[in-house]
Protein backbone atom coordinates (compact mmCIF):
# COMPACT_ATOMS: atom_id res chain seq x y z
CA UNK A 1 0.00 0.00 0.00
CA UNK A 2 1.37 3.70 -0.99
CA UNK A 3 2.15 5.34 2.27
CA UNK A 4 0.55 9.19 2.76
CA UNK A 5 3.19 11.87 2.77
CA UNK A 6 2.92 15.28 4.33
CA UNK A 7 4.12 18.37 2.27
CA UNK A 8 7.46 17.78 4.43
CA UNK A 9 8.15 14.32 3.36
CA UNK A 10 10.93 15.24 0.98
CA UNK A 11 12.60 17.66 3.58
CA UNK A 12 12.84 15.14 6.12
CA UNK A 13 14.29 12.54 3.70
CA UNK A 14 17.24 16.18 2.78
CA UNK A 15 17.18 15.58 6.92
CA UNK A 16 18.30 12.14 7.05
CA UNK A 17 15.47 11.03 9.13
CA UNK A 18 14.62 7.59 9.44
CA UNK A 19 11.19 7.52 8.20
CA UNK A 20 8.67 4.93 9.30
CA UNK A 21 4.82 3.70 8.46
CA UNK A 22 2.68 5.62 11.27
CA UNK A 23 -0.98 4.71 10.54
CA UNK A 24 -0.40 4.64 6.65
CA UNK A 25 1.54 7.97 6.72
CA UNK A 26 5.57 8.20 6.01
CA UNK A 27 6.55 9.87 8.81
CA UNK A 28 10.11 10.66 10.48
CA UNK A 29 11.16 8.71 13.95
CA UNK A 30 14.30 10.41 14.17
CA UNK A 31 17.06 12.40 12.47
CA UNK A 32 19.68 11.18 14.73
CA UNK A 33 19.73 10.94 18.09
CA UNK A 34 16.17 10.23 20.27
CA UNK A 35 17.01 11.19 23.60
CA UNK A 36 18.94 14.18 21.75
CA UNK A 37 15.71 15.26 20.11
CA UNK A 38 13.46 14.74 23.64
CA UNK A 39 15.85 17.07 25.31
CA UNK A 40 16.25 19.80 22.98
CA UNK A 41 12.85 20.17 23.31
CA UNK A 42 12.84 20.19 26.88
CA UNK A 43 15.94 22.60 26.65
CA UNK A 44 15.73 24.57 23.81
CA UNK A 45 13.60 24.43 20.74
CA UNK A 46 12.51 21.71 18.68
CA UNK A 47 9.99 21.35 15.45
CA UNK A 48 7.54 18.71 14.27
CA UNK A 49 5.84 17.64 11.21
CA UNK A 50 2.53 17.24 12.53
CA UNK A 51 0.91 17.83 8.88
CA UNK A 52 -0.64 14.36 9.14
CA UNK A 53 -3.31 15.85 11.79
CA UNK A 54 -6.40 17.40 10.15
CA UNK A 55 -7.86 21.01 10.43
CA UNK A 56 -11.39 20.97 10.08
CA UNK A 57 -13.39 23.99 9.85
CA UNK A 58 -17.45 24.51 10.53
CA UNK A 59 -18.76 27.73 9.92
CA UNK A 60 -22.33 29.12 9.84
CA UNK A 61 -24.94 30.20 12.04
CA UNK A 62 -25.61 27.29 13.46
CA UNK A 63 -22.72 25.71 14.46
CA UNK A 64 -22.63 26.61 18.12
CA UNK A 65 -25.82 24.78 18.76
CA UNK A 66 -24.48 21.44 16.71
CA UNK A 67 -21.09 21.43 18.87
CA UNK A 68 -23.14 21.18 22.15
CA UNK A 69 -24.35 18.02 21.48
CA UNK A 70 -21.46 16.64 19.21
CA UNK A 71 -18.92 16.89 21.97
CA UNK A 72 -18.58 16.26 25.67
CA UNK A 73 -16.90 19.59 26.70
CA UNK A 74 -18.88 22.33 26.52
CA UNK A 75 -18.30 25.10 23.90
CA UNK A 76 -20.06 27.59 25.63
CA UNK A 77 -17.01 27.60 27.71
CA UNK A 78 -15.68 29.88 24.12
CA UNK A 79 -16.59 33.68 24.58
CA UNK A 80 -13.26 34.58 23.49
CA UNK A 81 -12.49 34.53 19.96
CA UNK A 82 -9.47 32.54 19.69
CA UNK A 83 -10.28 30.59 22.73
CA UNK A 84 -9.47 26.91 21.96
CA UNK A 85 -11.00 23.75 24.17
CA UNK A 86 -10.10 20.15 24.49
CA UNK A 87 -12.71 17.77 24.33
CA UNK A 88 -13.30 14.01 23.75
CA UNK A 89 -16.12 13.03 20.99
CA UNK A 90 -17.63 10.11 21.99
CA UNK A 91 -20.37 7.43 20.35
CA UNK A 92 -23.33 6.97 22.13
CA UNK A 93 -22.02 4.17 24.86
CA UNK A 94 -19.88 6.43 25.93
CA UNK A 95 -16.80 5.33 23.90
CA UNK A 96 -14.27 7.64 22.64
CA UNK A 97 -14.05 8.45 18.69
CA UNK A 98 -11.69 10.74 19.38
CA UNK A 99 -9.73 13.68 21.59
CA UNK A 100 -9.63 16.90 20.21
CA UNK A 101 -8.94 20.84 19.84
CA UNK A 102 -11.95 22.93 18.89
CA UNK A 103 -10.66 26.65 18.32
CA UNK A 104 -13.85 29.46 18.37
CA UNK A 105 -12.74 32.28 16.29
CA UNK A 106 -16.35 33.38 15.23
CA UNK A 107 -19.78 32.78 16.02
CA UNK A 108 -20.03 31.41 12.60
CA UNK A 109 -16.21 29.97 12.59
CA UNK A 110 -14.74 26.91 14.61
CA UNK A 111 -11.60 25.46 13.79
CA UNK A 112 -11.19 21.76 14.82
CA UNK A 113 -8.21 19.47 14.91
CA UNK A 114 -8.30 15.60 14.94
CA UNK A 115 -5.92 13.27 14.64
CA UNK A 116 -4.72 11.52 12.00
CA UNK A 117 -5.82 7.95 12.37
CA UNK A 118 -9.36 9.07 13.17
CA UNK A 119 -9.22 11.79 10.75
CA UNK A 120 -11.60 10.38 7.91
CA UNK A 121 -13.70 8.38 10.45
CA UNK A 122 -14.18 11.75 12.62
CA UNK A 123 -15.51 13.64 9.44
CA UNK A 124 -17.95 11.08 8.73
CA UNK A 125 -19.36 10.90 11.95
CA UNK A 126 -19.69 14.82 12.14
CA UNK A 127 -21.68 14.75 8.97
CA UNK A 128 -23.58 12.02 9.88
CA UNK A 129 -24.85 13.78 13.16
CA UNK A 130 -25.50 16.78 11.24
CA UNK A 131 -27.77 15.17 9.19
CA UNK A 132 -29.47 13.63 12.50
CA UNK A 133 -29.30 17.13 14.14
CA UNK A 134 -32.90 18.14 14.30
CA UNK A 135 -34.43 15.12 16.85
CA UNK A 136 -31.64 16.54 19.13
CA UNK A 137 -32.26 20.23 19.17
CA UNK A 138 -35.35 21.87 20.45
CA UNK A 139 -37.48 24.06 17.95
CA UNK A 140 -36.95 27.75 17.36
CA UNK A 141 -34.21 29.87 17.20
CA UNK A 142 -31.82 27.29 18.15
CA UNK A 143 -32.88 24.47 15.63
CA UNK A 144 -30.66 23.26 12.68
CA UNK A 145 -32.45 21.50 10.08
CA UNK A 146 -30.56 19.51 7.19
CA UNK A 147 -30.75 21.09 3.54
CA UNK A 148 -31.27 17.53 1.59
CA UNK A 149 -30.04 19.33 -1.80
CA UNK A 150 -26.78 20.89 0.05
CA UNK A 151 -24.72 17.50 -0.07
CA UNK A 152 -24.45 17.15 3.95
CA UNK A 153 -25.11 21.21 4.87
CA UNK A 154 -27.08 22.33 7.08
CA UNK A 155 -29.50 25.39 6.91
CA UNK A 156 -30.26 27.59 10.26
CA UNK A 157 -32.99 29.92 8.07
CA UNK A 158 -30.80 31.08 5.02
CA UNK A 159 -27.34 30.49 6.31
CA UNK A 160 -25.59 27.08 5.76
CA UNK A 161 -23.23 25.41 7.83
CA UNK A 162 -20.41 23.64 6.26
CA UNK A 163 -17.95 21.21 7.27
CA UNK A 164 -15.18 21.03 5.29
CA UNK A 165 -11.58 19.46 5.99
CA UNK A 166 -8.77 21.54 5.07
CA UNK A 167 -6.36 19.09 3.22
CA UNK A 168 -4.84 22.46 1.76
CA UNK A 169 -3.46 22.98 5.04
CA UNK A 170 -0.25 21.75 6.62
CA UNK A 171 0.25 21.73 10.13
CA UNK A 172 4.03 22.49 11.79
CA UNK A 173 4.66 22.16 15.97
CA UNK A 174 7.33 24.50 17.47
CA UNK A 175 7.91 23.51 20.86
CA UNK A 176 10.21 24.35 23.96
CA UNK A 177 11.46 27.22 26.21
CA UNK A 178 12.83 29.34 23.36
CA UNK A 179 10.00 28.35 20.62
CA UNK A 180 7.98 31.35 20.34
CA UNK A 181 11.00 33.51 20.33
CA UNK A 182 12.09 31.73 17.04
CA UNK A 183 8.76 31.45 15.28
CA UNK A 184 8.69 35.33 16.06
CA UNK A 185 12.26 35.83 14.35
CA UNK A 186 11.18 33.63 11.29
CA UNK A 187 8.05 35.10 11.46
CA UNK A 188 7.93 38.62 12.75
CA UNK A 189 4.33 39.53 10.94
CA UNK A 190 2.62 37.30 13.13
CA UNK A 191 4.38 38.77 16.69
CA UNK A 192 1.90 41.52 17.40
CA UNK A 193 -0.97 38.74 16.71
CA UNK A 194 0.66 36.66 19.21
CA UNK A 195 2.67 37.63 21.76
CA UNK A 196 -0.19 38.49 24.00
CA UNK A 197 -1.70 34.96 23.64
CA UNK A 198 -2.17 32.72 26.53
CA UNK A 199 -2.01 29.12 26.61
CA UNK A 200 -4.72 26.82 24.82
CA UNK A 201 -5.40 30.79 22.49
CA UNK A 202 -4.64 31.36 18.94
CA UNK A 203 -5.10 33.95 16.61
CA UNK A 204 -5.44 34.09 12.81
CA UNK A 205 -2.64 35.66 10.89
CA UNK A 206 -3.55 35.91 7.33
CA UNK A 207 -1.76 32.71 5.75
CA UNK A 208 -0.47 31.46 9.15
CA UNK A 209 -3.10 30.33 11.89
CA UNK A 210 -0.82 30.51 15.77
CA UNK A 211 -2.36 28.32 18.30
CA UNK A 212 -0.12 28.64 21.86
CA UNK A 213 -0.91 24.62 21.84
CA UNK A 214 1.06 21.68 21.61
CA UNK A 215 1.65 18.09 23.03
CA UNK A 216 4.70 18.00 24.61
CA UNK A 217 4.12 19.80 28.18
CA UNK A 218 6.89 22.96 27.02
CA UNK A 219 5.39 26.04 25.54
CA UNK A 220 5.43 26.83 21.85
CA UNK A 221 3.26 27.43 18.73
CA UNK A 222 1.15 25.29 16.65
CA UNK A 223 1.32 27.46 13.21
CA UNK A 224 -1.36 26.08 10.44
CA UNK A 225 -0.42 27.06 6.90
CA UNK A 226 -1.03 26.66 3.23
CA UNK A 227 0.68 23.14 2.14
CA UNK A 228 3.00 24.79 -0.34
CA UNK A 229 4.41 27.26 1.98
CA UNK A 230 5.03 24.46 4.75
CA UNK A 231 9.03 24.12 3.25
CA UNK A 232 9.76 27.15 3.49
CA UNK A 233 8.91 27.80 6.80
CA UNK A 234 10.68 24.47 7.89
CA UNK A 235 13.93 25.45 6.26
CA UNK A 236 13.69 29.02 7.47
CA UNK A 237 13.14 27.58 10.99
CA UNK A 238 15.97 25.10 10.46
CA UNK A 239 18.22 28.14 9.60
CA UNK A 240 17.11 29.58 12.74
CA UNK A 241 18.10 27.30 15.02
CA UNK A 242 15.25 24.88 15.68
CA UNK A 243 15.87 21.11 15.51
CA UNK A 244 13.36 18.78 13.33
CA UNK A 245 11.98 16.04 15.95
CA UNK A 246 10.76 12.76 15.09
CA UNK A 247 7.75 10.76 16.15
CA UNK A 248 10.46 8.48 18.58
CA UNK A 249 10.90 12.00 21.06
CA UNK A 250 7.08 13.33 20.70
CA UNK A 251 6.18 10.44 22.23
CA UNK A 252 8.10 10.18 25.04
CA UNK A 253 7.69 13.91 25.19
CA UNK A 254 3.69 13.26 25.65
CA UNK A 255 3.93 10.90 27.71
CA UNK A 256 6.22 12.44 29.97
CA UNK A 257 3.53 15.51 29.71
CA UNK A 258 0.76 12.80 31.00
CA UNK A 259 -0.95 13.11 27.45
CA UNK A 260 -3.23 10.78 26.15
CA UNK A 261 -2.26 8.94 22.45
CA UNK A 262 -5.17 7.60 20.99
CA UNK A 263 -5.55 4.15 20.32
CA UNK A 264 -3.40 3.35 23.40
CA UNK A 265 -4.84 5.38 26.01
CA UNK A 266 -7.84 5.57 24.91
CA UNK A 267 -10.24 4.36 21.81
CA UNK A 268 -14.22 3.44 21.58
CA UNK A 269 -13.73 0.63 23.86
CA UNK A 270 -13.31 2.98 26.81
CA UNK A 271 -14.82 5.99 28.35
CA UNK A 272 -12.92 9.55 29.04
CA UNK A 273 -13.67 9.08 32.62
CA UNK A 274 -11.40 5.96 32.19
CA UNK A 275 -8.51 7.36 30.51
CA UNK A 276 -7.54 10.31 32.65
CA UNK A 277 -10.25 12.60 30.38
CA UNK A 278 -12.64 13.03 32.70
CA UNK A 279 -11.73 17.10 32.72
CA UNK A 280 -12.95 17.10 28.84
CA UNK A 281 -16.31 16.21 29.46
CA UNK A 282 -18.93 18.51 31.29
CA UNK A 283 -21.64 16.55 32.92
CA UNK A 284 -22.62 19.36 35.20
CA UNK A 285 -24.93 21.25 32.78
CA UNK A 286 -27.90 20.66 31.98
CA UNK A 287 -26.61 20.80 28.14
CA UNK A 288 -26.88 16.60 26.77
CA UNK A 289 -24.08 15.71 24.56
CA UNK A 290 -23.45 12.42 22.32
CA UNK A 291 -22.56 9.70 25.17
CA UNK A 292 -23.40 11.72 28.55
CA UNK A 293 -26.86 8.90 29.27
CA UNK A 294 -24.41 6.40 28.94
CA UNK A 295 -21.55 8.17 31.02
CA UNK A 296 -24.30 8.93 33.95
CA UNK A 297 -25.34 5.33 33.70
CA UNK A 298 -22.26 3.58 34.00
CA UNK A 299 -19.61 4.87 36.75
CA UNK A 300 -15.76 3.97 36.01
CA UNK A 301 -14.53 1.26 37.83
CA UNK A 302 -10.57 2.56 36.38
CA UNK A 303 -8.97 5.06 36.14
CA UNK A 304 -5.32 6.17 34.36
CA UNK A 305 -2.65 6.19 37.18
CA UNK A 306 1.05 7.05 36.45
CA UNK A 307 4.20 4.46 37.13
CA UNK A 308 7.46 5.04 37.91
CA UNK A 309 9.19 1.63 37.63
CA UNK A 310 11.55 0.78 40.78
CA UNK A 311 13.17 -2.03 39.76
CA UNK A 312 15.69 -2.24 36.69
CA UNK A 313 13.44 -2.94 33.13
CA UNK A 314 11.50 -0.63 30.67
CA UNK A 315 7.68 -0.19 30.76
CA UNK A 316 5.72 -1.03 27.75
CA UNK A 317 1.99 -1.20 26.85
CA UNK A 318 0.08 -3.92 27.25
CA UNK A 319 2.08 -5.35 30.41
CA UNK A 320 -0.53 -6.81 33.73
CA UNK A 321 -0.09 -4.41 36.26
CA UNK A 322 -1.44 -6.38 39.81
CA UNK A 323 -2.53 -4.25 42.51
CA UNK A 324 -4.23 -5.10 45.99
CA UNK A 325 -7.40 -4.32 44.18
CA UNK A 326 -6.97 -6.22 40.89
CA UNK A 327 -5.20 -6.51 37.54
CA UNK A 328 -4.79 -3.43 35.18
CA UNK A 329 -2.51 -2.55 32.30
CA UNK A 330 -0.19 -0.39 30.94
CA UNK A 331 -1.83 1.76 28.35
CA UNK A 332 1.90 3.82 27.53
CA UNK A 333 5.51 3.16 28.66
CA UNK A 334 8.98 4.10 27.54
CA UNK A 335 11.99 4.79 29.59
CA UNK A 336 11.80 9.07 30.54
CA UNK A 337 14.86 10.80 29.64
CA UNK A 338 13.84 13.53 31.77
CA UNK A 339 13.37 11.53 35.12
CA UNK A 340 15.82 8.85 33.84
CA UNK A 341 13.44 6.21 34.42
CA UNK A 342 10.95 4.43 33.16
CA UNK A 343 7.50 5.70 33.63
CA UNK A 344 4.09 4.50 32.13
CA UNK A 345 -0.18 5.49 32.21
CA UNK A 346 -2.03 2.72 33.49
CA UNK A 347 -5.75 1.70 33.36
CA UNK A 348 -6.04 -0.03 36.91
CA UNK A 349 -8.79 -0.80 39.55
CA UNK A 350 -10.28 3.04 40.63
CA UNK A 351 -9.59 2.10 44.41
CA UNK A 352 -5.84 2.42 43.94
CA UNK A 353 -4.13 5.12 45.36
CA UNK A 354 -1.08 7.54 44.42
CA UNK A 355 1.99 5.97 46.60
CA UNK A 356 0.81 2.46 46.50
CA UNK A 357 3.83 -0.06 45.49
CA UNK A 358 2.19 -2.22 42.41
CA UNK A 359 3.82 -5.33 41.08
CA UNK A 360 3.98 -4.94 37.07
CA UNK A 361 4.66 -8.84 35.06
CA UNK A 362 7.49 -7.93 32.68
CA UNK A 363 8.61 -11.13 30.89
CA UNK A 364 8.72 -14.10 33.47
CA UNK A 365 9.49 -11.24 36.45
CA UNK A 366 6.69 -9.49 38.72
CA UNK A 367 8.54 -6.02 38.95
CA UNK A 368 8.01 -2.85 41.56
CA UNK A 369 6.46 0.08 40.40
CA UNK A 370 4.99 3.49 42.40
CA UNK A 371 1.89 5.02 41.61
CA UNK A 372 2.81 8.65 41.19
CA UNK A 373 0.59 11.57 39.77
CA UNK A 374 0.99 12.53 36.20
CA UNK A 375 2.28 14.95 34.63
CA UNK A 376 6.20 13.13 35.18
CA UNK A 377 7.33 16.38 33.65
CA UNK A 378 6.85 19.84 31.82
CA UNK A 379 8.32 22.91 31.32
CA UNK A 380 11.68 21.45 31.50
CA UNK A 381 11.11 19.85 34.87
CA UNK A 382 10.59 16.67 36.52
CA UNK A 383 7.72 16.38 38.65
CA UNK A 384 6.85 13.08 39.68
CA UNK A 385 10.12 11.97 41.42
């Protein structure tokens, strides 16, 4: 099968990065070193290819009212324009489709980005509760009813609202202590724009799109772009200082940051209240969402945990982790080059408490592990020692 490349694909290859199949993309692992990579980040300044992730954009009059229900945070939480929000989307048991950034820029304009994997089966189920939208929403001013002839619009009175992925787009992640400070010398237009911009904010800069977001726990930008300027601004960012990161250091990066990868940490067969998520869904209000009957219906009996391992060995997914209150699992391991050890999220038995000593089966050994509070690290420091 022909792997997917990114707009970047031939300057990673320039790079010498190793380049790898990552759910049916060519992607870069490395350029060199890993545990290089992982700590310029931490350190310094460091850049990603994240071009694989998609930017999808809904815009019309109605799109406030179709994002209440579509996703278990609450938008009405965006007053700000810019504002962005982290939220799961789940199916109606409850089960995750995704985790995801929705960015309000307009009443009539949110930006969304999903990841890659779920990219195409995200899209479809957006369209598909669009076209189910008016059995949800009450009558009046605040219904949404589906245009048949529009080819999966929707019409609030005379304006549509469209959902359209942005393949045009590319996507690059500048990350670490001195990241903004570099974007802003490669790209000094956007400064004013951004400067002032708190974390989880963004602001639209013409052809570049800033978001102060990212997924390694340092600060940094997350600049959206057209796909033919993306090698420029790559080069130009090279030239400036900041190191090209593979996939190997983002994810010990995230996990480090306690970040969730999806399909590991979480995917439909689990709930956001299982898989440390439980802050992207708002059951308070009175607002119902895709999945919240089910949610109210069924109380975790897990949760995610961290590990720091006290023996000698590496963590992995997928190892039994036994507990006083039952067997869970590692959902993410790796050895931390921050903390120098090796650290992993775990789904175990809800009862289980930070500072218990669990016994995790690695090969034929039952080895010692603490149960610490994630985040391990961020902003350069280790915090779960």
């Amino acid at each position: 099968m022909m792997l997917k490349q990114t707009p970047l694909n031939a300057a990673h290859r320039a790079m010498g990065a190793k380049m790898v199949d990552f759910g049916g993309w060519d992607m870069p692992v490395n350029y060199g070193s890993q545990i290089d990579e992982h700590h310029r980040v931490r350190n310094d300044s460091g850049m990603f290819d994240v071009s694989h992730m998609r930017v999808v954009d809904m815009k019309g009059a109605g799109v406030r009212s179709f994002l209440r229900y579509l996703l278990a945070n609450n938008v009405d939480k965006l007053a700000l324009p810019g504002k962005a929000l982290y939220s799961s989307m789940l199916l109606e048991n409850g089960g995750g489709i995704d985790d995801l950034i929705v960015y309000f820029m307009k009443e009539d304009w949110f930006r969304i980005v999903v990841n890659a994997g779920t990219a195409d089966k995200d899209i479809a189920w957006m369209k598909r509760q669009a076209a189910e939208l008016t059995r949800h929403l009450p009558t009046g001013d605040a219904a949404v009813a589906l245009s048949p002839a529009s080819g999966g619009k929707l019409d609030r009175g005379n304006t549509p609202i469209t959902i359209t992925s942005r393949d045009d787009l590319a996507m690059i992640a500048v990350q670490g202590p001195n990241a903004r400070a570099k974007v802003w010398q490669v790209l000094p237009q956007t400064k004013a724009a951004t400067e002032g911009l708190q974390n989880f904010q963004a602001a639209d800069c013409g052809e570049y799109f800033v978001a102060r977001t990212g997924y390694t726990g340092e600060d940094g930008f997350e600049i959206m772009l057209p796909a033919e300027k993306a090698e420029g601004l790559w080069s130009a960012l090279h030239q400036a200082g900041v190191a090209p990161i593979g996939l190997g250091a983002r994810d010990t990066l995230r996990l480090e940051a306690g970040m969730n990868l999806y399909g590991q940490d979480m995917d439909e067969t689990v709930n956001p209240l299982e898989s440390g998520l439980g802050w992207t869904v708002d059951l308070k209000s009175e607002r119902d969402f895709i999945g919240k009957a089910a949610l109210l219906a069924n109380p975790p009996a897990r949760k995610l945990a961290g590990l720091i391992l006290l023996d000698r060995g590496v963590l992995r997914g997928h190892q039994q982790v036994h507990t006083a209150y039952g067997i869970g699992e590692i959902t993410s391991g790796s050895f931390s080059p921050t903390l120098e050890k090796s650290i992993a999220l775990a789904r175990v038995p809800k009862e289980v408490q930070i500072g218990d000593t669990v016994q995790v089966a690695i090969r034929d050994k039952m080895l010692a592990a603490k149960v610490v509070k994630y985040p391990f690290a961020r902003n350069g420091k280790a915090l779960s020692l």
